[in-house]
N, C-alpha and C. Protein backbone atom coordinates (compact mmCIF):
# COMPACT_ATOMS: atom_id res chain seq x y z
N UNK A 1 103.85 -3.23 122.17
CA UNK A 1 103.79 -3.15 120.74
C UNK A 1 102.34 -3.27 120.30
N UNK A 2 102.45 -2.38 119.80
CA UNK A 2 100.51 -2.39 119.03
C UNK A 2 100.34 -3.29 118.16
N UNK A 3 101.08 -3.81 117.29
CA UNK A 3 100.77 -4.97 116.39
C UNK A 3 101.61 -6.05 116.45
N UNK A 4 101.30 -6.75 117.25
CA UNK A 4 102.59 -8.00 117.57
C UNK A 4 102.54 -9.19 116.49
N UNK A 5 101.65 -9.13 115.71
CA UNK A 5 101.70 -9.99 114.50
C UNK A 5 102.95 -9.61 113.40
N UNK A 6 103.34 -8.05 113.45
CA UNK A 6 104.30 -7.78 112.77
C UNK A 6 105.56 -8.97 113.14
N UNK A 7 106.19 -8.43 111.61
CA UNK A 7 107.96 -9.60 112.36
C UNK A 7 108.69 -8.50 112.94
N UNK A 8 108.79 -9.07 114.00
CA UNK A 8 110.09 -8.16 114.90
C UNK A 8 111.08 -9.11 115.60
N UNK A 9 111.96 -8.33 116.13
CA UNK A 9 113.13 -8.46 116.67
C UNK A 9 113.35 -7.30 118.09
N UNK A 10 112.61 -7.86 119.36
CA UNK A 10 113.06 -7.06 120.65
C UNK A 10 114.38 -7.94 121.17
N UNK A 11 115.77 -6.93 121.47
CA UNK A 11 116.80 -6.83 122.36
C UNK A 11 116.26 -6.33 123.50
N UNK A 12 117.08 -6.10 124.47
CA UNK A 12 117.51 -5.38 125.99
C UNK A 12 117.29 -4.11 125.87
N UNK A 13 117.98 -3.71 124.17
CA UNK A 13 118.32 -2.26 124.60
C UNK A 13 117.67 -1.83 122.59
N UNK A 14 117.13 -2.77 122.09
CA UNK A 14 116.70 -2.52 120.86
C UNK A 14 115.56 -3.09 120.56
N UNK A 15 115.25 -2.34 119.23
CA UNK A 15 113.85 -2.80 118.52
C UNK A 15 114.18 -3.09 117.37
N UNK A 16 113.52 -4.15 116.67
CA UNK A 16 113.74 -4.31 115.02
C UNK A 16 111.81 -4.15 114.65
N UNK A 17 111.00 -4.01 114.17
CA UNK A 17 109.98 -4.48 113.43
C UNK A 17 110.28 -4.21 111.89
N UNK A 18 109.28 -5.39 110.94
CA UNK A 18 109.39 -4.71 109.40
C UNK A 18 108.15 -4.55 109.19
N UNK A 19 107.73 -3.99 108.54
CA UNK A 19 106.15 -3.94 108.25
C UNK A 19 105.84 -4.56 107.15
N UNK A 20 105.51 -5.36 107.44
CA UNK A 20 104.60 -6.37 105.92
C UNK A 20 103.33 -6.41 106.48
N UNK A 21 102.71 -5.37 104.99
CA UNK A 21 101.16 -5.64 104.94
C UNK A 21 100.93 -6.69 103.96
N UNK A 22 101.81 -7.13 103.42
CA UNK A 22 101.55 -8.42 102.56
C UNK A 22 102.02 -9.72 102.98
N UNK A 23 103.10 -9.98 103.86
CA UNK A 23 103.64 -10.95 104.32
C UNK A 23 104.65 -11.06 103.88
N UNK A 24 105.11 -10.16 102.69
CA UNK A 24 106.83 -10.65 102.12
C UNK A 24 107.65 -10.01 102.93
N UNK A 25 108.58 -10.60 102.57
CA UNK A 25 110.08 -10.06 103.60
C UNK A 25 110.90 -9.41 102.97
N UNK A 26 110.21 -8.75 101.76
CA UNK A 26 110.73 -6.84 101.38
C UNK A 26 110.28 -5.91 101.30
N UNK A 27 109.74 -5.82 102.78
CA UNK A 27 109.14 -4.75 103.42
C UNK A 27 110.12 -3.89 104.35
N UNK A 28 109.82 -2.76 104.43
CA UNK A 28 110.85 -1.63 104.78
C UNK A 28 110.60 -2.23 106.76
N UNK A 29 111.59 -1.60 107.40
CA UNK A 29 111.65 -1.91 108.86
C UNK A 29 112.16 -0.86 109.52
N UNK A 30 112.07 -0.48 110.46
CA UNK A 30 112.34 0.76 111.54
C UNK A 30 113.31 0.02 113.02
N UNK A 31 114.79 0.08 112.80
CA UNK A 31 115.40 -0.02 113.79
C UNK A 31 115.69 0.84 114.93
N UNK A 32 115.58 1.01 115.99
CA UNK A 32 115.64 2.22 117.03
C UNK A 32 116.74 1.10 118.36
N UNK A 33 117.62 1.97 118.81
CA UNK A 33 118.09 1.35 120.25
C UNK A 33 118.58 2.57 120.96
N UNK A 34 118.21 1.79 122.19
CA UNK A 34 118.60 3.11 123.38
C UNK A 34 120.07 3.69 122.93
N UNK A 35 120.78 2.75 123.01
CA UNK A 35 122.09 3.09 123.13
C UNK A 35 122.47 3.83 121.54
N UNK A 36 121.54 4.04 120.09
CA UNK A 36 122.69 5.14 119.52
C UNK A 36 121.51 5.90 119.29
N UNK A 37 122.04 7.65 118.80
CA UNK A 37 120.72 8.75 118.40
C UNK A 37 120.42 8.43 117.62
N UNK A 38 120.60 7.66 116.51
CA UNK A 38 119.80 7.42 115.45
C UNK A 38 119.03 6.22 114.98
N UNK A 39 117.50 6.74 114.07
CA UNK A 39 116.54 5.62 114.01
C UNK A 39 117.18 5.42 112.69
N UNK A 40 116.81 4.14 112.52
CA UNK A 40 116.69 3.67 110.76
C UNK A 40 115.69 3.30 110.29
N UNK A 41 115.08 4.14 109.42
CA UNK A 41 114.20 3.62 108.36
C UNK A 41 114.56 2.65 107.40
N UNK A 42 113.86 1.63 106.37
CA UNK A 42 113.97 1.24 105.38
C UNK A 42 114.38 -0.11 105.30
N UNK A 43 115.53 -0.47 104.03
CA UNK A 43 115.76 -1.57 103.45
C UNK A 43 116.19 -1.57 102.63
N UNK A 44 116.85 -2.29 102.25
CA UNK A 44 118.32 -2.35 100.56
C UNK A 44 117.10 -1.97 99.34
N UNK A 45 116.12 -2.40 99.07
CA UNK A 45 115.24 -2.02 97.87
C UNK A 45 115.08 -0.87 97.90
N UNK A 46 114.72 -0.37 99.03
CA UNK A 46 114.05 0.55 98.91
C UNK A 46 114.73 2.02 99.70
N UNK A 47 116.04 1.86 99.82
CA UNK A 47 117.07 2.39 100.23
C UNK A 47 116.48 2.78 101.81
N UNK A 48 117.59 3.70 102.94
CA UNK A 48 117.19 3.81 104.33
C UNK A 48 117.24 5.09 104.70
N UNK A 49 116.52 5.74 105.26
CA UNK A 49 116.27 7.22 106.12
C UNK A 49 116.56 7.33 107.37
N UNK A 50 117.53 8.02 107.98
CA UNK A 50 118.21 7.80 109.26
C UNK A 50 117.41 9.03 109.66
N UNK A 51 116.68 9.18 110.98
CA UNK A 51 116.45 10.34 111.98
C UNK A 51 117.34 10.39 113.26
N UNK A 52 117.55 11.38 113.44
CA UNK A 52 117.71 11.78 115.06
C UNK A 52 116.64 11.33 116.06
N UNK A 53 116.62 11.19 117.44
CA UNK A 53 116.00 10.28 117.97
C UNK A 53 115.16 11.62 118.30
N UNK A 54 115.24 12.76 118.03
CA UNK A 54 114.47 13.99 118.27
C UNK A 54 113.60 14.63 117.48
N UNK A 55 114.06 14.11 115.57
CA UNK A 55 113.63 14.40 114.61
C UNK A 55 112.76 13.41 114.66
N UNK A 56 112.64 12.21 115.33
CA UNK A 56 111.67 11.03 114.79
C UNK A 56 110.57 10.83 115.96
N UNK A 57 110.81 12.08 117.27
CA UNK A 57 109.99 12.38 117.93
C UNK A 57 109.19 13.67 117.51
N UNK A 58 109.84 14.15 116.74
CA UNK A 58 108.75 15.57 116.68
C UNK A 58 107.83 14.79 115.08
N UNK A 59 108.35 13.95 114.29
CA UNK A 59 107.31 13.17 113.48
C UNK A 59 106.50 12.35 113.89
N UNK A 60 107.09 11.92 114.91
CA UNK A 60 105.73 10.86 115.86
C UNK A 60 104.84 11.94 116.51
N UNK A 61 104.40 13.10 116.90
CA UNK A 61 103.85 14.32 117.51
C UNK A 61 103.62 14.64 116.16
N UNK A 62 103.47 14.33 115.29
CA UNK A 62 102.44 15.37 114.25
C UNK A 62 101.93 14.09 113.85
N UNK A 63 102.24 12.40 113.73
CA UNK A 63 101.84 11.46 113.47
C UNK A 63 99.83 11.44 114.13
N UNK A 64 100.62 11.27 115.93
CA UNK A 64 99.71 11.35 116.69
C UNK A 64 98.65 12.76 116.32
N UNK A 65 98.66 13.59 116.34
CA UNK A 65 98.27 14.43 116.32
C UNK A 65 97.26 14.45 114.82
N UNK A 66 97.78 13.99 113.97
CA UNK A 66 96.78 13.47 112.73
C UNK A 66 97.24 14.23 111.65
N UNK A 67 98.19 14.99 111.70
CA UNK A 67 98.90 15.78 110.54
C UNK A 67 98.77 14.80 108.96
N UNK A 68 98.91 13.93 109.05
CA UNK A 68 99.05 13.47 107.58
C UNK A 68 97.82 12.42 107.49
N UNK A 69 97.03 11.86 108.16
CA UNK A 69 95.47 11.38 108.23
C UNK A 69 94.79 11.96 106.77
N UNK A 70 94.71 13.02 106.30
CA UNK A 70 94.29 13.39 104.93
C UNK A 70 94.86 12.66 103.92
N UNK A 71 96.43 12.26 104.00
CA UNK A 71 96.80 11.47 102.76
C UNK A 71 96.95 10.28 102.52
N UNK A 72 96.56 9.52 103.86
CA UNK A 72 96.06 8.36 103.99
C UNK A 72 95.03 7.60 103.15
């Protein structure tokens, strides 16, 4: 994990992190586990975005790649 200061939650077969750049705990979080195809984005505020574990690889490949670095 690249930022282990984040709050997370590692299982066997899962990941929880949330991302707080502020420290509160209504910050959106990204659930992923081996065992189902789909990732979860989000959080009750701020509602959740489900990917395919294929759709959220071809966004991590334009991530890496620097595709959205301009709107940063």
């Amino acid at each position: 994990m690249y930022n282990i200061d984040l709050p997370h939650k590692k299982g066997e077969n899962d990941l929880m992190i949330t991302f707080c750049g502020s420290g509160k705990c209504k910050c959106p979080s990204i659930h992923i586990d081996r065992d189902n195809d789909t990732i979860i984005i989000g959080g009750e505020e701020e509602g959740y975005t489900r990917f395919t574990k294929e759709e959220f690889k071809l966004f991590m490949d334009e991530m890496k790649d620097g595709t959205f670095d301009s709107f940063i």
